[in-house]
N, C-alpha and C. Protein backbone atom coordinates (compact mmCIF):
# COMPACT_ATOMS: atom_id res chain seq x y z
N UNK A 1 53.85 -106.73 -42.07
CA UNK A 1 53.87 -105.83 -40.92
C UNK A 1 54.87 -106.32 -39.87
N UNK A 2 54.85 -107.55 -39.78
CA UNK A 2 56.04 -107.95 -38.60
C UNK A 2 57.31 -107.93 -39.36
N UNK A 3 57.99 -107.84 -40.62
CA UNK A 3 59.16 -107.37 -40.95
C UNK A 3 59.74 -106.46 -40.91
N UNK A 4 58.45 -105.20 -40.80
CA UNK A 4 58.45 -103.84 -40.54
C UNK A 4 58.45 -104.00 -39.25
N UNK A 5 58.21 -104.58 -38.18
CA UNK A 5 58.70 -104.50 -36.77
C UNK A 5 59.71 -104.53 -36.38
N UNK A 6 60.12 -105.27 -37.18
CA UNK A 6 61.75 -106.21 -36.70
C UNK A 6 62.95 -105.69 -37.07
N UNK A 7 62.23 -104.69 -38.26
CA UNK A 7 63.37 -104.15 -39.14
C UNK A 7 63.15 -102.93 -39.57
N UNK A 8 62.80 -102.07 -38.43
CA UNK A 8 62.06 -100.38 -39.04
C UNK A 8 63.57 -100.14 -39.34
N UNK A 9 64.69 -99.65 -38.61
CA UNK A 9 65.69 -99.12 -38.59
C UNK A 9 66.23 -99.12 -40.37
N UNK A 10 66.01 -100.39 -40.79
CA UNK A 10 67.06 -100.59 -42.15
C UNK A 10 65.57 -100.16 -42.95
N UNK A 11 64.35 -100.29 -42.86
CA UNK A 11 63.14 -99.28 -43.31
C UNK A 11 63.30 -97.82 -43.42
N UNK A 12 63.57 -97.47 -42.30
CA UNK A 12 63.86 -95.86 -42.22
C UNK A 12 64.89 -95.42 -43.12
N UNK A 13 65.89 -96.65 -42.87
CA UNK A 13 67.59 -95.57 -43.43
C UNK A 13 67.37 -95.84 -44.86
N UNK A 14 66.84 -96.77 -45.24
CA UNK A 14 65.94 -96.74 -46.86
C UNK A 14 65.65 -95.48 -47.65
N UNK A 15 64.41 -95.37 -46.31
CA UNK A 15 63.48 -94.41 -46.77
C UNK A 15 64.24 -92.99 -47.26
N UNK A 16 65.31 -92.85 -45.81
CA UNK A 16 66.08 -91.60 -46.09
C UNK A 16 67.04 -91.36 -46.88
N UNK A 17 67.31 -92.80 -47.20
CA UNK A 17 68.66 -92.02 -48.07
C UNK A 17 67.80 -92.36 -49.71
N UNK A 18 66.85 -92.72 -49.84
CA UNK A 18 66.15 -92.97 -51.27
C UNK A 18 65.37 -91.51 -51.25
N UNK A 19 64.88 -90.77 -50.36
CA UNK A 19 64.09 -89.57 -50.50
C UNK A 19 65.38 -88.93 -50.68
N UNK A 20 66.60 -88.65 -49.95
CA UNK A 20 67.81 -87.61 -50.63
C UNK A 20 68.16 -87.90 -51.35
N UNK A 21 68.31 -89.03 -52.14
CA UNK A 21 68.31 -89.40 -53.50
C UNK A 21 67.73 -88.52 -54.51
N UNK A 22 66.48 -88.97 -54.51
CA UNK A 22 65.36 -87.87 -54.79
C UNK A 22 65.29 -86.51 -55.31
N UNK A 23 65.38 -85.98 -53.80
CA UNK A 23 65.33 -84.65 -53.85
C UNK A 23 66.91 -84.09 -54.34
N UNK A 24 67.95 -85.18 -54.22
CA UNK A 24 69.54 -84.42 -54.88
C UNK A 24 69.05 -84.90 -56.25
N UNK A 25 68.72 -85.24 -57.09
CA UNK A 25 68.34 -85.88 -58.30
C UNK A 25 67.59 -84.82 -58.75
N UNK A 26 66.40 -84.48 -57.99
CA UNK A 26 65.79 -83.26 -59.14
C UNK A 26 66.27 -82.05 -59.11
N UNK A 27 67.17 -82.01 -57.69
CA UNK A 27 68.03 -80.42 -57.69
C UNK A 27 69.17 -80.36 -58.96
N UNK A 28 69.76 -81.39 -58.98
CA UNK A 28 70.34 -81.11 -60.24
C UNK A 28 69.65 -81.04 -61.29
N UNK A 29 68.60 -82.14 -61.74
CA UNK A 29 67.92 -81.69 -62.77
C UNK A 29 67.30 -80.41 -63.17
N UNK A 30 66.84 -79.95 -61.98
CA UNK A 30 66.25 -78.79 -62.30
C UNK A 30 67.49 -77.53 -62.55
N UNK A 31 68.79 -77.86 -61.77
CA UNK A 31 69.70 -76.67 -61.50
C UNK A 31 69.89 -76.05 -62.90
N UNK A 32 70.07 -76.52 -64.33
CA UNK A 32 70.12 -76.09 -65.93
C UNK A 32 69.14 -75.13 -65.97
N UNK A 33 67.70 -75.51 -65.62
CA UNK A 33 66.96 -74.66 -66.23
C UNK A 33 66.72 -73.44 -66.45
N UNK A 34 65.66 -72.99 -67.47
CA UNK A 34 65.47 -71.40 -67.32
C UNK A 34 64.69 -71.16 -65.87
N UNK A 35 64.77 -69.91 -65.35
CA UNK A 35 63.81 -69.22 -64.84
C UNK A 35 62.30 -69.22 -64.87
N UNK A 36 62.27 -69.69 -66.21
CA UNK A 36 60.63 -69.50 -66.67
C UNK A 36 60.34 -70.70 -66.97
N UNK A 37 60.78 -71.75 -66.03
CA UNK A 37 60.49 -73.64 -66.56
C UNK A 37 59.43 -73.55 -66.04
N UNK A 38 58.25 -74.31 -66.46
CA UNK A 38 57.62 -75.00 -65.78
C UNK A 38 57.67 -75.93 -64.39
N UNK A 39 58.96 -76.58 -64.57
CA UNK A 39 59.05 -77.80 -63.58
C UNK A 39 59.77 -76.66 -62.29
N UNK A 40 59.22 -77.08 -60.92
CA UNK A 40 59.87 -75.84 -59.94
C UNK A 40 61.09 -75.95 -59.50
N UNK A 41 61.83 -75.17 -59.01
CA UNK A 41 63.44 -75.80 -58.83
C UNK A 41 62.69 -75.94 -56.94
N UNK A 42 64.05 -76.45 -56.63
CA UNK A 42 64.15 -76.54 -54.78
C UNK A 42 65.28 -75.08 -54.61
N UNK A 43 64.54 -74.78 -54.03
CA UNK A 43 65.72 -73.81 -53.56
C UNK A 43 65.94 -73.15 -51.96
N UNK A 44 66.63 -72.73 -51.43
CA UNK A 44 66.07 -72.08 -50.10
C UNK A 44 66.36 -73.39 -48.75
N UNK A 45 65.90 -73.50 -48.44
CA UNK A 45 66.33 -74.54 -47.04
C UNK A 45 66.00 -76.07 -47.74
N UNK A 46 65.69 -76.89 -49.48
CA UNK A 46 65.58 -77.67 -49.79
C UNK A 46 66.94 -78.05 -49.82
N UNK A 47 68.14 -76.55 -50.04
CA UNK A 47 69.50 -77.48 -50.26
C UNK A 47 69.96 -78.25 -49.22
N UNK A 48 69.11 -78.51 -47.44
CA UNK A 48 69.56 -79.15 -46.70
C UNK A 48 68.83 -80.36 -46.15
N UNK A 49 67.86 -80.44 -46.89
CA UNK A 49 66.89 -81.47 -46.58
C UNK A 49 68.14 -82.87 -47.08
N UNK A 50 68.38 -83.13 -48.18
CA UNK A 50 69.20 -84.44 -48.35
C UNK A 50 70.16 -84.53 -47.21
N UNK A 51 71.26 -83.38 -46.82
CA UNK A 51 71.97 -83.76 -46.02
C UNK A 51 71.12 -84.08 -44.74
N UNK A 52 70.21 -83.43 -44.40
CA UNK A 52 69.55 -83.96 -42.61
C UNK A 52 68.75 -85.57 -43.05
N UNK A 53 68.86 -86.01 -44.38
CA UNK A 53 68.23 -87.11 -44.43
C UNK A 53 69.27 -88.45 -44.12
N UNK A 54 70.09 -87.86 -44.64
CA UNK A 54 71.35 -88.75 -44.88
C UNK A 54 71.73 -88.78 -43.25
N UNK A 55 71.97 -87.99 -42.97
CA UNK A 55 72.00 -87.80 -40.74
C UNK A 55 71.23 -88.27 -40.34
N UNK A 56 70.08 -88.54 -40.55
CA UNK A 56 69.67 -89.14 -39.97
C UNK A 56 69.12 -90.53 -40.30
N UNK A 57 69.26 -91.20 -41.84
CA UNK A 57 69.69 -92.47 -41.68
C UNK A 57 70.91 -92.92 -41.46
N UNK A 58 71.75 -92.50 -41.11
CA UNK A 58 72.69 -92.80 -40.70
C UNK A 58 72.81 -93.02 -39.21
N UNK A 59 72.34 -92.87 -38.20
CA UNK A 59 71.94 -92.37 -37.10
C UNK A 59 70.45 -93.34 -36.47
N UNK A 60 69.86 -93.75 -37.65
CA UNK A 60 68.78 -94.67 -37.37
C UNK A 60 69.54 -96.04 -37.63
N UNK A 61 70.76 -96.09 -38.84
CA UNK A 61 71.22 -97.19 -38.88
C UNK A 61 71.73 -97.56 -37.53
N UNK A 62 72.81 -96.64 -37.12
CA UNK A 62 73.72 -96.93 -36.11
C UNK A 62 72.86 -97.44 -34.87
N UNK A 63 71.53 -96.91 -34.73
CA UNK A 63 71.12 -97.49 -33.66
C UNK A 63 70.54 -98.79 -34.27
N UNK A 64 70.05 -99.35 -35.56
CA UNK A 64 69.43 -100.82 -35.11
C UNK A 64 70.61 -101.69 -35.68
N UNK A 65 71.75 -101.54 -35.57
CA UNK A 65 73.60 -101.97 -35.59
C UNK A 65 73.38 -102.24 -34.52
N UNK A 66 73.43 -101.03 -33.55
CA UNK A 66 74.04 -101.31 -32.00
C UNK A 66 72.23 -102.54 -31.38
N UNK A 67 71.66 -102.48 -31.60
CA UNK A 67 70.44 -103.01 -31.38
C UNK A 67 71.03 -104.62 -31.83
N UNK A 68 71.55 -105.07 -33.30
CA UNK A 68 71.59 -106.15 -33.60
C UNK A 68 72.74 -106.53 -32.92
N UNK A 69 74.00 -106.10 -32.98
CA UNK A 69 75.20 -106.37 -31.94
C UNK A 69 74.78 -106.43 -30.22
N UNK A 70 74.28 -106.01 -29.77
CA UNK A 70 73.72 -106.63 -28.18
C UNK A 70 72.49 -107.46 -28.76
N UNK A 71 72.00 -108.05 -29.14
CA UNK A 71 71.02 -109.21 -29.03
C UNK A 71 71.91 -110.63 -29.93
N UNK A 72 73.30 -110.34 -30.85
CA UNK A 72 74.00 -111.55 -31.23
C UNK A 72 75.09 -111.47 -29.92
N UNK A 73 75.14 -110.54 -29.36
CA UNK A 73 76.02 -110.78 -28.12
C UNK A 73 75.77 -111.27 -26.79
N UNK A 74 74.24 -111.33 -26.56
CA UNK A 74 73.55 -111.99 -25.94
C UNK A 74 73.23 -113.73 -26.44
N UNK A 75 73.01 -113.50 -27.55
CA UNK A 75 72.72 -114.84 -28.29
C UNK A 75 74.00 -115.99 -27.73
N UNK A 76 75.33 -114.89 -28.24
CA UNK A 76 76.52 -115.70 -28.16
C UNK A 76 76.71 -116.08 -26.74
N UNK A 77 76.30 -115.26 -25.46
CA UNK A 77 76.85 -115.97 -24.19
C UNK A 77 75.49 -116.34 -23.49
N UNK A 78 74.59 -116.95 -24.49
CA UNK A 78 73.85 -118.08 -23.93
C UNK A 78 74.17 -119.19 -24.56
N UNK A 79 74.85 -119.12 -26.07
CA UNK A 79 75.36 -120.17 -26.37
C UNK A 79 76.58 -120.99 -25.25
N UNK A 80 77.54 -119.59 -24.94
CA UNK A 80 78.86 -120.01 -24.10
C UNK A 80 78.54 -120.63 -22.81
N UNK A 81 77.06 -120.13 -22.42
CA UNK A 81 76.62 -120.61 -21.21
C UNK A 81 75.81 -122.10 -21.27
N UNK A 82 75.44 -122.20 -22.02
CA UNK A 82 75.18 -123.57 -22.75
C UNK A 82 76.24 -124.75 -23.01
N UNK A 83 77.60 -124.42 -23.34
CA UNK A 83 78.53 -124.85 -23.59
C UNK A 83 78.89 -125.50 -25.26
N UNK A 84 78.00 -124.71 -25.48
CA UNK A 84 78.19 -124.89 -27.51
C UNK A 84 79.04 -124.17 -28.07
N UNK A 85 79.81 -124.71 -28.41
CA UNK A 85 80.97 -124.29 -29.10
C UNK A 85 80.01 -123.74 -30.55
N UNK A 86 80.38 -122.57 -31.11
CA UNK A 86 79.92 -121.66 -32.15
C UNK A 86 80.53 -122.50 -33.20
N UNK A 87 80.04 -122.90 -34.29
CA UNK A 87 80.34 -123.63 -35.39
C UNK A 87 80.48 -125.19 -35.34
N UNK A 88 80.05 -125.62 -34.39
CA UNK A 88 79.94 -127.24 -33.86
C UNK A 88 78.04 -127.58 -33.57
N UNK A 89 77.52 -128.09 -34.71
CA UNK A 89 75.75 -128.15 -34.27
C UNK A 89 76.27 -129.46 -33.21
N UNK A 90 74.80 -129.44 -32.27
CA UNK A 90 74.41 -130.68 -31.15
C UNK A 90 73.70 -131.23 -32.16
N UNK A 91 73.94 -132.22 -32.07
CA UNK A 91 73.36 -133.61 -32.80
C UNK A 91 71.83 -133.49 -32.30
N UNK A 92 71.31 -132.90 -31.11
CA UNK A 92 69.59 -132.76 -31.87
C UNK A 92 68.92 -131.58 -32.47
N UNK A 93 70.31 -130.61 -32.43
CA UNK A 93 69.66 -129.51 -33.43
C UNK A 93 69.74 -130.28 -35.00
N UNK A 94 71.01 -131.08 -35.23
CA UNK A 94 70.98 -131.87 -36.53
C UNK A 94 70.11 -132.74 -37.10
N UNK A 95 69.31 -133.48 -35.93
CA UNK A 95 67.92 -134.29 -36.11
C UNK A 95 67.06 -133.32 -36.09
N UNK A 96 67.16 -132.04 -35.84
CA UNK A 96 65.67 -131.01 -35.84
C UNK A 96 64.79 -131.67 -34.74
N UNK A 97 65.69 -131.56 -33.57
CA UNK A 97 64.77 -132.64 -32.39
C UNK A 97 64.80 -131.42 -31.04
N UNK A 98 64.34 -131.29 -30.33
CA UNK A 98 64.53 -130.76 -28.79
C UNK A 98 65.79 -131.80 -28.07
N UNK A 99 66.13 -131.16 -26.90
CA UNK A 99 67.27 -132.20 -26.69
C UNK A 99 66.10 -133.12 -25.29
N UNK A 100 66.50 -134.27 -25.39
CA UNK A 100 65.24 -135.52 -25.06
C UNK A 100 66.40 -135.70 -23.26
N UNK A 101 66.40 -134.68 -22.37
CA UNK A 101 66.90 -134.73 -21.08
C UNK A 101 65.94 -135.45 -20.04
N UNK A 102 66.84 -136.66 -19.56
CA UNK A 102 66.35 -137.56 -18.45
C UNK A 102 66.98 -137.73 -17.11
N UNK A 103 68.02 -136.98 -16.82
CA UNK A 103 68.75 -137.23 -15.53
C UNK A 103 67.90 -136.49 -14.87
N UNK A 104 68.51 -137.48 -13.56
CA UNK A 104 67.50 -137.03 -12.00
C UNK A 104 68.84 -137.01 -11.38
N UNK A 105 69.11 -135.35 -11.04
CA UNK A 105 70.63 -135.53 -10.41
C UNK A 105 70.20 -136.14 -8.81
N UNK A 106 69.28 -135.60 -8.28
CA UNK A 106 68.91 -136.13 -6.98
C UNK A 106 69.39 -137.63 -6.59
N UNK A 107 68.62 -138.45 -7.57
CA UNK A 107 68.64 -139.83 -7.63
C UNK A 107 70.41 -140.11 -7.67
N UNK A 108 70.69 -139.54 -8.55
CA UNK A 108 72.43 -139.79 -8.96
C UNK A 108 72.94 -139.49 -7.29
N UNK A 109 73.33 -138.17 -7.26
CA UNK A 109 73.83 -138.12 -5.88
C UNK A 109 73.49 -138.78 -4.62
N UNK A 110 72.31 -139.15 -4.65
CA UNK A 110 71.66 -140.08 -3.43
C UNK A 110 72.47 -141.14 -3.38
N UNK A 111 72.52 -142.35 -4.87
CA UNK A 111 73.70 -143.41 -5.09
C UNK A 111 75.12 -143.42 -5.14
N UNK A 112 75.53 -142.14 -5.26
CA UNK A 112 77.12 -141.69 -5.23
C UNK A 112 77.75 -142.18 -4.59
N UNK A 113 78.98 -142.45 -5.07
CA UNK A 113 80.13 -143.25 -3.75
C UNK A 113 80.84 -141.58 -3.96
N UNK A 114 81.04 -141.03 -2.11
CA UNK A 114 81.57 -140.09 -2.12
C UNK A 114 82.98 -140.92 -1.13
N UNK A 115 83.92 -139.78 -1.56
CA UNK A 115 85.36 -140.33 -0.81
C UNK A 115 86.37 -139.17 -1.01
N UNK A 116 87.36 -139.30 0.15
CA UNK A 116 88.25 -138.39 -0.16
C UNK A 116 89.13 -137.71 -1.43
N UNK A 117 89.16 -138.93 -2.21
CA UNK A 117 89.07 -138.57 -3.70
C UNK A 117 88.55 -137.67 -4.59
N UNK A 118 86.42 -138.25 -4.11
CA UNK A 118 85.88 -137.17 -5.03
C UNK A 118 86.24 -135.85 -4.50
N UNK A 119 86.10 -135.93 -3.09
CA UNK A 119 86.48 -134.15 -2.28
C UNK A 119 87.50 -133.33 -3.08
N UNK A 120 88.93 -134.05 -3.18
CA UNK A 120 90.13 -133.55 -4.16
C UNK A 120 89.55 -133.19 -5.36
N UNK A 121 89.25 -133.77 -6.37
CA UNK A 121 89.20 -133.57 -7.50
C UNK A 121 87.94 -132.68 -7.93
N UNK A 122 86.56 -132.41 -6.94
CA UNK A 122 85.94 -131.16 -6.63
C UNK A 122 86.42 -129.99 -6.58
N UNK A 123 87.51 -129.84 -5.16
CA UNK A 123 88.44 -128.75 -5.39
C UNK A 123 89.54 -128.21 -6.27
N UNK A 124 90.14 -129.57 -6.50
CA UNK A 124 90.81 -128.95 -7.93
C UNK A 124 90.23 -128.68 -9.05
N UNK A 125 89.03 -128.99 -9.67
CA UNK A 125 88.58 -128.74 -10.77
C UNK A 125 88.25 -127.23 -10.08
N UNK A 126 87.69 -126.44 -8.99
CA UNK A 126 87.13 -125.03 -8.88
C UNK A 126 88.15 -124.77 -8.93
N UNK A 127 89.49 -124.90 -8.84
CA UNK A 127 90.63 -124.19 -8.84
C UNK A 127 91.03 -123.84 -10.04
N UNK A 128 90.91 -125.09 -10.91
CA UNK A 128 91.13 -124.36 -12.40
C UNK A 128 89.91 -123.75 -13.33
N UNK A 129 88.71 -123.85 -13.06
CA UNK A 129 87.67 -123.25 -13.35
C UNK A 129 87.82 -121.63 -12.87
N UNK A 130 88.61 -121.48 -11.61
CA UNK A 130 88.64 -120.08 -11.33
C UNK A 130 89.97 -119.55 -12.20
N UNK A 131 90.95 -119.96 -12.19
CA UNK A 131 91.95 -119.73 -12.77
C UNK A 131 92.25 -119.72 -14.40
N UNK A 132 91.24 -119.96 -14.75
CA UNK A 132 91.39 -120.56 -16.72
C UNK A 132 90.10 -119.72 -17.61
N UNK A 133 89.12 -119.74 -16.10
CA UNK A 133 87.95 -118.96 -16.84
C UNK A 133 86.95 -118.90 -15.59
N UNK A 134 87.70 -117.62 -15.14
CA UNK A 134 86.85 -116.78 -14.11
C UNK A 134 85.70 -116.21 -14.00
N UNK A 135 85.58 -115.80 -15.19
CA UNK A 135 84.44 -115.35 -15.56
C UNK A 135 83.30 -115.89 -16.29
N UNK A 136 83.31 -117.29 -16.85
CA UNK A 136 82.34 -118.04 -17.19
C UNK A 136 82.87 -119.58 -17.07
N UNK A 137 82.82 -119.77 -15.25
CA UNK A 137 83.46 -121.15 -14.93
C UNK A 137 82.01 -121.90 -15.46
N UNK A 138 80.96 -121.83 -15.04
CA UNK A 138 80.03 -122.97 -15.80
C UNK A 138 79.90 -123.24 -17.09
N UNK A 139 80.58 -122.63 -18.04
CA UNK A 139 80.42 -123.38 -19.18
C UNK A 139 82.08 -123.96 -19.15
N UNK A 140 83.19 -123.82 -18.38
CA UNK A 140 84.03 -124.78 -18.05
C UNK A 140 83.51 -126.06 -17.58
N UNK A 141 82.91 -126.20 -16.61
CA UNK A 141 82.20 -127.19 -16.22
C UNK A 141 81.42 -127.86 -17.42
N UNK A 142 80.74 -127.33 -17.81
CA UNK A 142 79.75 -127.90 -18.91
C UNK A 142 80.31 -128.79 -19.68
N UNK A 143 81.31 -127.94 -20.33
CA UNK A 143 82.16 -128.41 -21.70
C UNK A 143 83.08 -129.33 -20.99
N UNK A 144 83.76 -129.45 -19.87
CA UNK A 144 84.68 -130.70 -19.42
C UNK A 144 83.59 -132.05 -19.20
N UNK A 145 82.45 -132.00 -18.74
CA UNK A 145 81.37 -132.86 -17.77
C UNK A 145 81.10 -133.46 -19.87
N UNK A 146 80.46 -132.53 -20.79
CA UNK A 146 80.15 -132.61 -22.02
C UNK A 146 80.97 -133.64 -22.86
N UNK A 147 82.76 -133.50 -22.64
CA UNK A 147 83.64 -133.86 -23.43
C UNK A 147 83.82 -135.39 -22.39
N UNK A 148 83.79 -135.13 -21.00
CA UNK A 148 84.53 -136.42 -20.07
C UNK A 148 82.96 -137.93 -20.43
N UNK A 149 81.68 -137.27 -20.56
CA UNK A 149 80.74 -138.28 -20.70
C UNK A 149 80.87 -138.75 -21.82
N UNK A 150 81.15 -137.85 -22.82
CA UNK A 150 81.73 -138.90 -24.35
C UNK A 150 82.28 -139.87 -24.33
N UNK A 151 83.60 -139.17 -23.41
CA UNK A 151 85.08 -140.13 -24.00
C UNK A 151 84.54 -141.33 -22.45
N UNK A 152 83.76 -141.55 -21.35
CA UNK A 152 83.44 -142.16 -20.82
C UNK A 152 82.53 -143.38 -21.79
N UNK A 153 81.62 -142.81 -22.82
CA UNK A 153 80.95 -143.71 -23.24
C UNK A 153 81.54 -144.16 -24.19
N UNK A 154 82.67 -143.57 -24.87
CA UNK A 154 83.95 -144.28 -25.51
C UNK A 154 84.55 -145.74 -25.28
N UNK A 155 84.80 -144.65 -24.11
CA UNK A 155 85.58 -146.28 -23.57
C UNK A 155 84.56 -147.69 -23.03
N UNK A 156 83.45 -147.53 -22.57
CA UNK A 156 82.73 -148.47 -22.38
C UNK A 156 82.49 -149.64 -23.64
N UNK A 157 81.97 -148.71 -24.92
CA UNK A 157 82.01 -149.08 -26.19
C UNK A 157 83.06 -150.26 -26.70
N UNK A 158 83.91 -149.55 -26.60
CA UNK A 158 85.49 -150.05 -26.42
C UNK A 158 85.69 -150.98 -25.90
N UNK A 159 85.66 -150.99 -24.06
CA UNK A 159 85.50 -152.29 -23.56
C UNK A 159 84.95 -153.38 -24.18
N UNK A 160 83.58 -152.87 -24.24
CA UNK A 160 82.22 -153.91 -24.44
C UNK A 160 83.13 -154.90 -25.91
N UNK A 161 83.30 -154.46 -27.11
CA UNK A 161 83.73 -154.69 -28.16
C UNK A 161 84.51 -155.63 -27.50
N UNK A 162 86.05 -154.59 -27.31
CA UNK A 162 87.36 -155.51 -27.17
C UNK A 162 87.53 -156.18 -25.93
N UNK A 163 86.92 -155.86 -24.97
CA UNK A 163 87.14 -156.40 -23.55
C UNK A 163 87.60 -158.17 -23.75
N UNK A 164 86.60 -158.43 -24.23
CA UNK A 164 86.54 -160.09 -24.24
C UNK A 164 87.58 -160.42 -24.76
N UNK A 165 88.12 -160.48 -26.22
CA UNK A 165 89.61 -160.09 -26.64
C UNK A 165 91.01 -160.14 -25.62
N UNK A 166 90.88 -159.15 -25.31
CA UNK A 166 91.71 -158.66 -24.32
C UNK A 166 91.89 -160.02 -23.15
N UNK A 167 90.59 -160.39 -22.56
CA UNK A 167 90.24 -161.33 -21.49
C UNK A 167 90.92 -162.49 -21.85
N UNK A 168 90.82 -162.61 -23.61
CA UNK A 168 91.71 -164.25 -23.62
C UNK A 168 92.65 -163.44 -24.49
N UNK A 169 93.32 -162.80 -24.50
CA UNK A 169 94.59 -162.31 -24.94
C UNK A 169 95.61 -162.62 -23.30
N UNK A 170 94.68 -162.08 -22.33
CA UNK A 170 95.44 -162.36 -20.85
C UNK A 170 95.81 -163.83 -20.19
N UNK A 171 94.34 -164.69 -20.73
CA UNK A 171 94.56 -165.86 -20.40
C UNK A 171 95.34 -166.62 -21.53
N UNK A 172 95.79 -166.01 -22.74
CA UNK A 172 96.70 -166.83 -23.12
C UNK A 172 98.07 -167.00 -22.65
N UNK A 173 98.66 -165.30 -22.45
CA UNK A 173 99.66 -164.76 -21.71
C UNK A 173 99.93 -165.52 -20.78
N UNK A 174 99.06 -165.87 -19.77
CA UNK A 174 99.13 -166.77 -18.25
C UNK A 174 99.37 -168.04 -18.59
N UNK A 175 98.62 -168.29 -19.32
CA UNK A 175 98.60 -170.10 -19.57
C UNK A 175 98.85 -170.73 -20.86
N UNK A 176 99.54 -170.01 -21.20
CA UNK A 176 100.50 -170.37 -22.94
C UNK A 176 99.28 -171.06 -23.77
N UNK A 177 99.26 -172.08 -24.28
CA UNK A 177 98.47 -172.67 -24.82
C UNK A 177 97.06 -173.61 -24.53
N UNK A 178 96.10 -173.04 -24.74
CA UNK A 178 94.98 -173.64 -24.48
C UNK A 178 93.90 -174.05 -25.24
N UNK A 179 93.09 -174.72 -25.11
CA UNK A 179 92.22 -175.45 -25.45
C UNK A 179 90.96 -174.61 -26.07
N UNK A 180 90.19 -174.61 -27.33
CA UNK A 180 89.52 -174.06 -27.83
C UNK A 180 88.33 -173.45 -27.01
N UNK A 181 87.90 -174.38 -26.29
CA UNK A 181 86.78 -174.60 -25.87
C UNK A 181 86.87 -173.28 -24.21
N UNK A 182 88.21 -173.17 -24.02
CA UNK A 182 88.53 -172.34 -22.93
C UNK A 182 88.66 -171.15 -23.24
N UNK A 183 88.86 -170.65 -24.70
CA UNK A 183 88.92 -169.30 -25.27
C UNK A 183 87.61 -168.99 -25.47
N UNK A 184 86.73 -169.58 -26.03
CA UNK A 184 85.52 -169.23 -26.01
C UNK A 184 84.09 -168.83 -24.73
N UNK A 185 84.59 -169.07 -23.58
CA UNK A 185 83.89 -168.91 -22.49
C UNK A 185 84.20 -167.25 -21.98
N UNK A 186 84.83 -166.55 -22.99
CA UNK A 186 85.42 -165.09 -23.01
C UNK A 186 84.10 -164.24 -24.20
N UNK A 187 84.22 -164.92 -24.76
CA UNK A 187 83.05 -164.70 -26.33
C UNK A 187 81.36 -164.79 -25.60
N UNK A 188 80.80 -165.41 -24.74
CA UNK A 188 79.78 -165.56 -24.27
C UNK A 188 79.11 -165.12 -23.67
């Protein structure tokens, strides 16, 4: 019964074009016969029953079409508003997980270092958010804030790994040759 809810429209246009089926199927069959058959012919306003069936699954289709096209077109700009790129899963739809959200922006902004800096780069980002995609600047936002916390936790990664590296790659640079025991206080 709930498939039949969800899906009368492609039910109906079934129904109608399998009943003009039908009824064009025995009109020809019957169209050979004698006069004096047993089996009855259709005749009289039956020759228009298939075509008003066919009109009107056709007509029941078109509306649960236009029905499924505004609810995947809705679908799609809550995805865009989401900032999910269509053919890219989030790694907790891939775990079959809810997404596990813990920020307290309050808390964040309370600790913020604000400066003439952040002010600039506030306004320039609305500038190209208005200019690039006027009409759905928050999932601009989304998808830059989405892509910049990656490549932020990128590079931390990165650091963390190579930093130390790097630290006596510098102090070799400075101080040409050194002592084992002085490269290793980089490792610790």
């Amino acid at each position: 019964m709930e498939w039949l809810h969800k899906h009368w429209t492609t039910a109906v246009t079934i129904g109608c074009i399998s009943i003009a089926a039908l009824v064009e199927a025995w009109q020809q069959a019957t169209s050979g016969l004698a006069t004096g058959s047993k089996l009855p012919r259709l005749e009289g306003v039956w020759h228009y029953v298939p075509l008003v069936l066919l009109i009107t699954a056709g007509i029941v289709w078109l509306i649960g079409r236009r029905k499924s096209v505004a609810s995947s077109s809705q679908s799609q700009a809550i995805q865009r508003s989401g900032a999910v790129m269509p053919g890219v899963p989030t790694l907790s739809s891939l775990l079959g997980q809810n997404p596990q959200i813990t920020f307290d922006p309050k808390k964040f902004f309370a600790v913020a270092h604000y400066s003439p800096v952040t002010a600039e780069i506030e306004k320039n980002f609305r500038i190209v958010a208005e200019q690039n995609y006027p009409n759905d600047k928050e999932s601009f936002y989304a998808r830059f804030v989405g892509i910049g916390v990656v490549a932020y936790q990128h590079d931390v990664t990165w650091f963390t790994i190579y930093g130390s590296q790097m630290e006596a790659l510098n102090e070799l640079n400075s101080r040409g040759l050194i002592p084992i025991a002085d490269l290793k206080k980089h490792y610790i």
